[in-house]
N, C-alpha and C. Protein backbone atom coordinates (compact mmCIF):
# COMPACT_ATOMS: atom_id res chain seq x y z
N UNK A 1 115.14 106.39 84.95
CA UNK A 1 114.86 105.28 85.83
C UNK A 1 113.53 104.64 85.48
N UNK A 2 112.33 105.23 85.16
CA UNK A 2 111.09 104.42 84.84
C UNK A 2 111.06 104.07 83.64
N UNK A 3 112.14 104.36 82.59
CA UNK A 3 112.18 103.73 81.20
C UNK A 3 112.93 102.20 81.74
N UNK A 4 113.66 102.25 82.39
CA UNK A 4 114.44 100.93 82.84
C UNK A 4 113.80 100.16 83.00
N UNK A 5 112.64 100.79 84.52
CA UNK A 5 111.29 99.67 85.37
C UNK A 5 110.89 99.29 84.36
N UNK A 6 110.41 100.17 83.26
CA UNK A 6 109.27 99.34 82.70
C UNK A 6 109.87 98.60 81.47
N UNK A 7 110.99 98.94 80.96
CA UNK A 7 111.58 97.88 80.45
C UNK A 7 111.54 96.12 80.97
N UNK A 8 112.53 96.85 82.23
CA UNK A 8 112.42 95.28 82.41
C UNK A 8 111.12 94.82 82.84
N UNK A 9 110.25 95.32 83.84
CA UNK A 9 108.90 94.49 83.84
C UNK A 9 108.09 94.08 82.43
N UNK A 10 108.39 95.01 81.17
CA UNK A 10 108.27 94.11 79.72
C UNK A 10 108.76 93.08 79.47
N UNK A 11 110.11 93.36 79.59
CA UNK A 11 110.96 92.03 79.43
C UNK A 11 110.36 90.66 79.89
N UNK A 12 110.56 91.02 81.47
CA UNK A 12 110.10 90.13 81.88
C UNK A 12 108.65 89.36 81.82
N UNK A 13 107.66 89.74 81.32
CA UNK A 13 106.21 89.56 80.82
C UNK A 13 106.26 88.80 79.83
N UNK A 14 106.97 89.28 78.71
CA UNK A 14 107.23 88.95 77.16
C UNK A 14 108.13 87.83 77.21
N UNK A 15 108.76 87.40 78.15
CA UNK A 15 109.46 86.10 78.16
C UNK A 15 108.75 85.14 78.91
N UNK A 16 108.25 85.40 80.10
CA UNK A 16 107.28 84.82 80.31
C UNK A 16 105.93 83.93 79.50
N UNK A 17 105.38 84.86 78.68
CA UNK A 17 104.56 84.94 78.00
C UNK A 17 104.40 83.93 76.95
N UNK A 18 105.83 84.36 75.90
CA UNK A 18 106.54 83.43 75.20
C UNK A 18 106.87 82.53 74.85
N UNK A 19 106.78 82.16 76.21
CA UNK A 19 107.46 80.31 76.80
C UNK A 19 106.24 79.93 77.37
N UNK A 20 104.97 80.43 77.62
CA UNK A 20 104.17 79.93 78.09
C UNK A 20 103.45 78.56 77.81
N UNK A 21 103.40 77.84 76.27
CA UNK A 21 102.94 77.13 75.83
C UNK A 21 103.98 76.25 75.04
N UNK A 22 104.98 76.12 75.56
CA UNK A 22 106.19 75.37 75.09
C UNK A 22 106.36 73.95 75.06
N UNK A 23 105.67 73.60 75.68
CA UNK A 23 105.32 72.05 76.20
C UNK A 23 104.00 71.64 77.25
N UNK A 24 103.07 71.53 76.99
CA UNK A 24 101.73 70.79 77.57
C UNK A 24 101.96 70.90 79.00
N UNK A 25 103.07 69.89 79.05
CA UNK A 25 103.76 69.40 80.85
C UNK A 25 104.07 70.85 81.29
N UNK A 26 104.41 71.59 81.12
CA UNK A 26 105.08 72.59 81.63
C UNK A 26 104.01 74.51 81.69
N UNK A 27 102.77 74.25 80.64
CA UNK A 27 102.01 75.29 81.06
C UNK A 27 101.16 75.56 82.32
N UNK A 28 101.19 74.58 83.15
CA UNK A 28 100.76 74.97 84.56
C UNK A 28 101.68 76.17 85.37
N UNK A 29 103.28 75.68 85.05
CA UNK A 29 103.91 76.53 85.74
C UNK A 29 104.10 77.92 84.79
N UNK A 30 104.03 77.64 83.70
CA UNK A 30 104.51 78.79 82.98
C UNK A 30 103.37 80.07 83.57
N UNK A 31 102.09 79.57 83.51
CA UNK A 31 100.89 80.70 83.69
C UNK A 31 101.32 81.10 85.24
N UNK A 32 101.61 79.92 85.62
CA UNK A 32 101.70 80.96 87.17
C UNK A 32 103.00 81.47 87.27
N UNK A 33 104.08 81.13 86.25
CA UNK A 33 105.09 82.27 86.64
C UNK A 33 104.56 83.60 86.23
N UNK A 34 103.65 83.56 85.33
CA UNK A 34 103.05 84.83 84.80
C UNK A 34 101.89 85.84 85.48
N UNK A 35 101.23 84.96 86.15
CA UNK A 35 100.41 85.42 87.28
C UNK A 35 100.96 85.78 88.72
N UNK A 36 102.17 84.96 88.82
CA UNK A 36 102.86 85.52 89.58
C UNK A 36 103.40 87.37 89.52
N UNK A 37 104.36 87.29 88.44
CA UNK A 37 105.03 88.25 87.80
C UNK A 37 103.96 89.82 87.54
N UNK A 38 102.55 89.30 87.41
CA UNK A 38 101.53 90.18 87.24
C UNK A 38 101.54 90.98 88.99
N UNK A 39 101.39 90.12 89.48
CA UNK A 39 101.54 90.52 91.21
C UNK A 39 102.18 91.39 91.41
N UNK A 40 103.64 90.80 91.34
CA UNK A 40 104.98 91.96 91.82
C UNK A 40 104.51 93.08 91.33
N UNK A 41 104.16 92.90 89.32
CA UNK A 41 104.23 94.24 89.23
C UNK A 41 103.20 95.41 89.91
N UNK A 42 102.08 94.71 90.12
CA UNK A 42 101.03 95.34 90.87
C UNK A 42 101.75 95.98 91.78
N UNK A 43 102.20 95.35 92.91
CA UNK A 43 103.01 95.51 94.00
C UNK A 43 103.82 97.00 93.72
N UNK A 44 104.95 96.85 92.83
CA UNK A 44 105.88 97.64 92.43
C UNK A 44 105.35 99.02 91.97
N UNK A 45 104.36 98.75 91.17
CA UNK A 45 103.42 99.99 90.89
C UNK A 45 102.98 100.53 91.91
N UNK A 46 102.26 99.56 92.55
CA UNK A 46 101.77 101.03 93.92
C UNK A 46 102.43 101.57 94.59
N UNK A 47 103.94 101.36 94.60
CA UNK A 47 105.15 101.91 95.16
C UNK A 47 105.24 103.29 94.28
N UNK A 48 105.34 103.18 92.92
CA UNK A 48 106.13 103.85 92.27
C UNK A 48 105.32 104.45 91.22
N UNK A 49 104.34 104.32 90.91
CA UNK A 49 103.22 104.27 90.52
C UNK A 49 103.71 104.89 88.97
N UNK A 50 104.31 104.15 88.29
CA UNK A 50 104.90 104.19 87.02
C UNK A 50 104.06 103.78 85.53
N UNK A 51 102.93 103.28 85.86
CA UNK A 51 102.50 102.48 85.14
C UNK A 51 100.57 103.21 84.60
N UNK A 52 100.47 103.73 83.45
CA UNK A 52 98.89 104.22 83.44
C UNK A 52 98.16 103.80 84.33
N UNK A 53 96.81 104.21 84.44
CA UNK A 53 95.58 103.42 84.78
C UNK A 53 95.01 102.39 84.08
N UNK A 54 94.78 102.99 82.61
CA UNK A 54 94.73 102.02 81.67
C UNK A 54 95.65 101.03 81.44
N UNK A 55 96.91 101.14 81.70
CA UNK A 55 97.89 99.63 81.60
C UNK A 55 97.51 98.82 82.52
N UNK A 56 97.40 99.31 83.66
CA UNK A 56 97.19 98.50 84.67
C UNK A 56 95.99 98.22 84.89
N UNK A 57 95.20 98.66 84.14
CA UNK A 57 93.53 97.59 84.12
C UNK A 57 93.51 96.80 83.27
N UNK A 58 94.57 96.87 82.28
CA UNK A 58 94.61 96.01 80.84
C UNK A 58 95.39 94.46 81.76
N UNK A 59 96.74 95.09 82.46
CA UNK A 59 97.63 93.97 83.28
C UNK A 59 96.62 93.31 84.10
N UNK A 60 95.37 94.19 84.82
CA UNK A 60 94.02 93.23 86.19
C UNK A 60 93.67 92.45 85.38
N UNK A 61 93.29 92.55 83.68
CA UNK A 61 92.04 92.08 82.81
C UNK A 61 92.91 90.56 82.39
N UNK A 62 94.32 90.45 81.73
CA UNK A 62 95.34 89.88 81.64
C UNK A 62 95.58 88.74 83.22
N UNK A 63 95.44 89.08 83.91
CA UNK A 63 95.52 88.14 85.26
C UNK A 63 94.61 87.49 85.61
N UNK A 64 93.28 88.17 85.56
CA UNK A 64 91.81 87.61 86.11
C UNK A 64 91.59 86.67 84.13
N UNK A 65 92.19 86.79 83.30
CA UNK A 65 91.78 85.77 82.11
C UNK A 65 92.61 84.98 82.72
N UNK A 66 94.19 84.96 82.81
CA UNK A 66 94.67 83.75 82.88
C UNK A 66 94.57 83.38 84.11
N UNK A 67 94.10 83.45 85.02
CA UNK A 67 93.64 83.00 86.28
C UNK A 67 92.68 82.00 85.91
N UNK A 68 91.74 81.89 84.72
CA UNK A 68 91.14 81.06 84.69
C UNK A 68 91.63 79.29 83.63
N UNK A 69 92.90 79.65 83.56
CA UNK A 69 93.84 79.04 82.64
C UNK A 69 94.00 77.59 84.13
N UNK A 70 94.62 76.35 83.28
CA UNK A 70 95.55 75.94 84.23
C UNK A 70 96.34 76.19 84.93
N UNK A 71 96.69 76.47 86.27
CA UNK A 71 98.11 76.82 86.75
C UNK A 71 98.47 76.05 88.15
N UNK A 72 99.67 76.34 88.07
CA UNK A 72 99.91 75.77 89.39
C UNK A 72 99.49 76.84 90.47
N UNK A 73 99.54 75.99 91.99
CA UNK A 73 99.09 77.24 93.11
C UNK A 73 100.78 77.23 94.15
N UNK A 74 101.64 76.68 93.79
CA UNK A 74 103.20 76.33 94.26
C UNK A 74 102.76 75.64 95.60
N UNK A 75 101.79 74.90 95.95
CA UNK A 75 101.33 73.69 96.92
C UNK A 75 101.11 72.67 96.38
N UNK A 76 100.18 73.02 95.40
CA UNK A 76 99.78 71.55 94.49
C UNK A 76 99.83 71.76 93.19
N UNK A 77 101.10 71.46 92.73
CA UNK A 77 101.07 71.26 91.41
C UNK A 77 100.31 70.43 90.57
N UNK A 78 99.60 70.91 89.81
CA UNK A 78 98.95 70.01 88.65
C UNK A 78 99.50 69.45 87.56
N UNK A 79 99.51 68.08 87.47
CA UNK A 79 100.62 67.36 86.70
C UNK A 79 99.98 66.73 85.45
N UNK A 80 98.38 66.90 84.95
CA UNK A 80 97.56 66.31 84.45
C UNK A 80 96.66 67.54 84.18
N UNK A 81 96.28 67.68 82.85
CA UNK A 81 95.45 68.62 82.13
C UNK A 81 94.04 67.41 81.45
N UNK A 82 93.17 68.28 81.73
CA UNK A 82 91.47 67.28 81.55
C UNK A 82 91.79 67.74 79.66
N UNK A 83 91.09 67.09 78.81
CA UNK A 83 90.83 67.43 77.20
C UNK A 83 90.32 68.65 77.23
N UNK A 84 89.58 69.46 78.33
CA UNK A 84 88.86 70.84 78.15
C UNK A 84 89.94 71.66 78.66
N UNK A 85 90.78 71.46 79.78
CA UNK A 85 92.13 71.96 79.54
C UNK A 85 93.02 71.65 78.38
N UNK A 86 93.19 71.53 78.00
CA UNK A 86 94.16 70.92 76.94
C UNK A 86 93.74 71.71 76.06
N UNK A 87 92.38 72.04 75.45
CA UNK A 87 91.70 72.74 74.09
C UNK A 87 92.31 74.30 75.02
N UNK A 88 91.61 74.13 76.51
CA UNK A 88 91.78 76.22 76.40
C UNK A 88 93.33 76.77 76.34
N UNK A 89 93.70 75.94 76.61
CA UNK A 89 95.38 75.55 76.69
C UNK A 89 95.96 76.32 75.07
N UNK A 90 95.20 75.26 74.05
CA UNK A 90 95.97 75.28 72.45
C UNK A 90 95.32 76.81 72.14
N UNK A 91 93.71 77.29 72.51
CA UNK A 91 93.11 78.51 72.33
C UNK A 91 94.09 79.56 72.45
N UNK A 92 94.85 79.32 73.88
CA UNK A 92 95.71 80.31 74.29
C UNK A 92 96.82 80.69 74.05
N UNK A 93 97.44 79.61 73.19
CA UNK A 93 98.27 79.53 72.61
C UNK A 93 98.25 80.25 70.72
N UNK A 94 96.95 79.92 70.28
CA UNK A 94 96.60 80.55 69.24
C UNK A 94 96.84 81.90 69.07
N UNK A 95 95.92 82.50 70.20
CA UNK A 95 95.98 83.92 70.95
C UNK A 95 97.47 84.46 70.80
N UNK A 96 98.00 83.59 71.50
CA UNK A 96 99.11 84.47 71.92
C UNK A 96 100.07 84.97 70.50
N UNK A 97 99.88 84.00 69.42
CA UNK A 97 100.84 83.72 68.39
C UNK A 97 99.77 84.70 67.40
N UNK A 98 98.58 84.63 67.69
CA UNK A 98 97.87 85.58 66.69
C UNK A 98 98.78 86.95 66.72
N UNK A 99 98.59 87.38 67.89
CA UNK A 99 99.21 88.66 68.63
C UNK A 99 100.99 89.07 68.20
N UNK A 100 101.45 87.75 67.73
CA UNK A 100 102.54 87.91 67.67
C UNK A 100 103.76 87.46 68.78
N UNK A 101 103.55 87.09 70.23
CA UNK A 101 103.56 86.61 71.11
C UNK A 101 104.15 85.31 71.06
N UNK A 102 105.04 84.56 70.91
CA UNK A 102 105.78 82.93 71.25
C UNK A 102 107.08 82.95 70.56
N UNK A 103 107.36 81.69 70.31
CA UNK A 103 109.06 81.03 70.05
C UNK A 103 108.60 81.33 68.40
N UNK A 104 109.86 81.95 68.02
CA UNK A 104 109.96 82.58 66.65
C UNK A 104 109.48 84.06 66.35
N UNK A 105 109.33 84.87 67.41
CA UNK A 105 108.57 85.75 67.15
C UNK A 105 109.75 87.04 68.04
N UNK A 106 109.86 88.01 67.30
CA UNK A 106 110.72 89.17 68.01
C UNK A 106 109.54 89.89 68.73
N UNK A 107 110.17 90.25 69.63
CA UNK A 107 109.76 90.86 70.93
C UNK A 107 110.74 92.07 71.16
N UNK A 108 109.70 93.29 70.61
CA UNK A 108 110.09 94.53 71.18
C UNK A 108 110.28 94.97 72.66
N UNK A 109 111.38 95.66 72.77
CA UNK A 109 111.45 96.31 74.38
C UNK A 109 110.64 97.52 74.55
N UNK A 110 110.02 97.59 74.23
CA UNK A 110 109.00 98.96 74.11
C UNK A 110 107.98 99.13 74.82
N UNK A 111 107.86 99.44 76.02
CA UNK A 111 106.66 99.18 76.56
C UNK A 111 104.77 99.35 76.02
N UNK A 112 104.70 100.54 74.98
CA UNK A 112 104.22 100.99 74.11
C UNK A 112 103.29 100.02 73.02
N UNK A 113 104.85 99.20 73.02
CA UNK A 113 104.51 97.65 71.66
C UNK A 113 104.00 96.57 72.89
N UNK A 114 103.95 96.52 73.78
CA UNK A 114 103.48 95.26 74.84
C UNK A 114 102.22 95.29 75.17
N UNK A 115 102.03 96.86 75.58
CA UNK A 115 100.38 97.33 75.71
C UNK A 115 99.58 97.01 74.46
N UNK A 116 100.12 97.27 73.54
CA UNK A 116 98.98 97.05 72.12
C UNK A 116 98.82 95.99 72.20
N UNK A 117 99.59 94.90 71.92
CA UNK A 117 99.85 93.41 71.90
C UNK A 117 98.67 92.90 72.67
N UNK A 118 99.25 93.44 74.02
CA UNK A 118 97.96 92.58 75.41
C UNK A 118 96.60 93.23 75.51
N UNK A 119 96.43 94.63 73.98
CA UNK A 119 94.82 94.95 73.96
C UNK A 119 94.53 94.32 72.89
N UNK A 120 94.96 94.03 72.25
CA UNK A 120 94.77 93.17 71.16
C UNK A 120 94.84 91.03 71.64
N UNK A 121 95.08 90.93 72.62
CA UNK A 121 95.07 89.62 73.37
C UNK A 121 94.35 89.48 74.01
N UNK A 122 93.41 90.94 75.01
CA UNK A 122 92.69 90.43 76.03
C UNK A 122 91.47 90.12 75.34
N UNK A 123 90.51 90.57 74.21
CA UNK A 123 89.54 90.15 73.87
C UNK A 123 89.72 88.86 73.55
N UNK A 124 91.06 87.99 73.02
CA UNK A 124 90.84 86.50 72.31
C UNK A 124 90.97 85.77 74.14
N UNK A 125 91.42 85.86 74.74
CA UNK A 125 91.77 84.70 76.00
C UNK A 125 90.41 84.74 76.79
């Protein structure tokens, strides 16, 4: 059963993640589906408490960076990115693809391969 959880809460991260920078118009929502998704799992963890200490300070470190990203707040969507958004925007996008992370890129189900990935991501974001 906790190979499953944490499957799919990979899954679900890594697709998230993925698609995050797919279109300009559309990375407001993408980060907050991802900051969202960071939540639950918080949530789900303290239920079930499936998840290291260390993952889950790597997942706080991962939320409090892209927290400082564009996103939507699901009241007021932001429909307009400033040029200094727009640059931390393409940064993050660099990041992510450095890592291995976006469209064209296989994505292991491994929870194992997700953690490296996002210690190797949190120093660039």
């Amino acid at each position: 059963m906790q190979k499953i959880s944490r499957s799919f809460l990979l899954i679900c991260i890594v697709i998230l993640i993925a698609f995050t920078l797919v279109v300009l118009n559309e990375v407001n929502e993408k980060v907050s589906d991802v900051l969202q998704d960071i939540m639950v799992i918080r949530d789900v963890n303290s239920g079930i408490n499936i998840i290291s200490e260390q993952d889950f300070n790597d997942l706080d470190r991962l939320y409090q960076k892209l927290n400082d990203y564009p996103h939507d707040d699901r009241f007021q969507p932001v429909n307009e990115l400033s040029q200094t958004e727009i640059e931390k925007v393409i940064q993050l996008r660099a990041a992510l693809r450095e890592v291995e992370w976006g469209l064209g890129f296989s994505n292991s189900g491994n929870w194992n391969s997700f953690t490296a990935k996002l210690r190797r991501l949190l120093p660039h974001i």
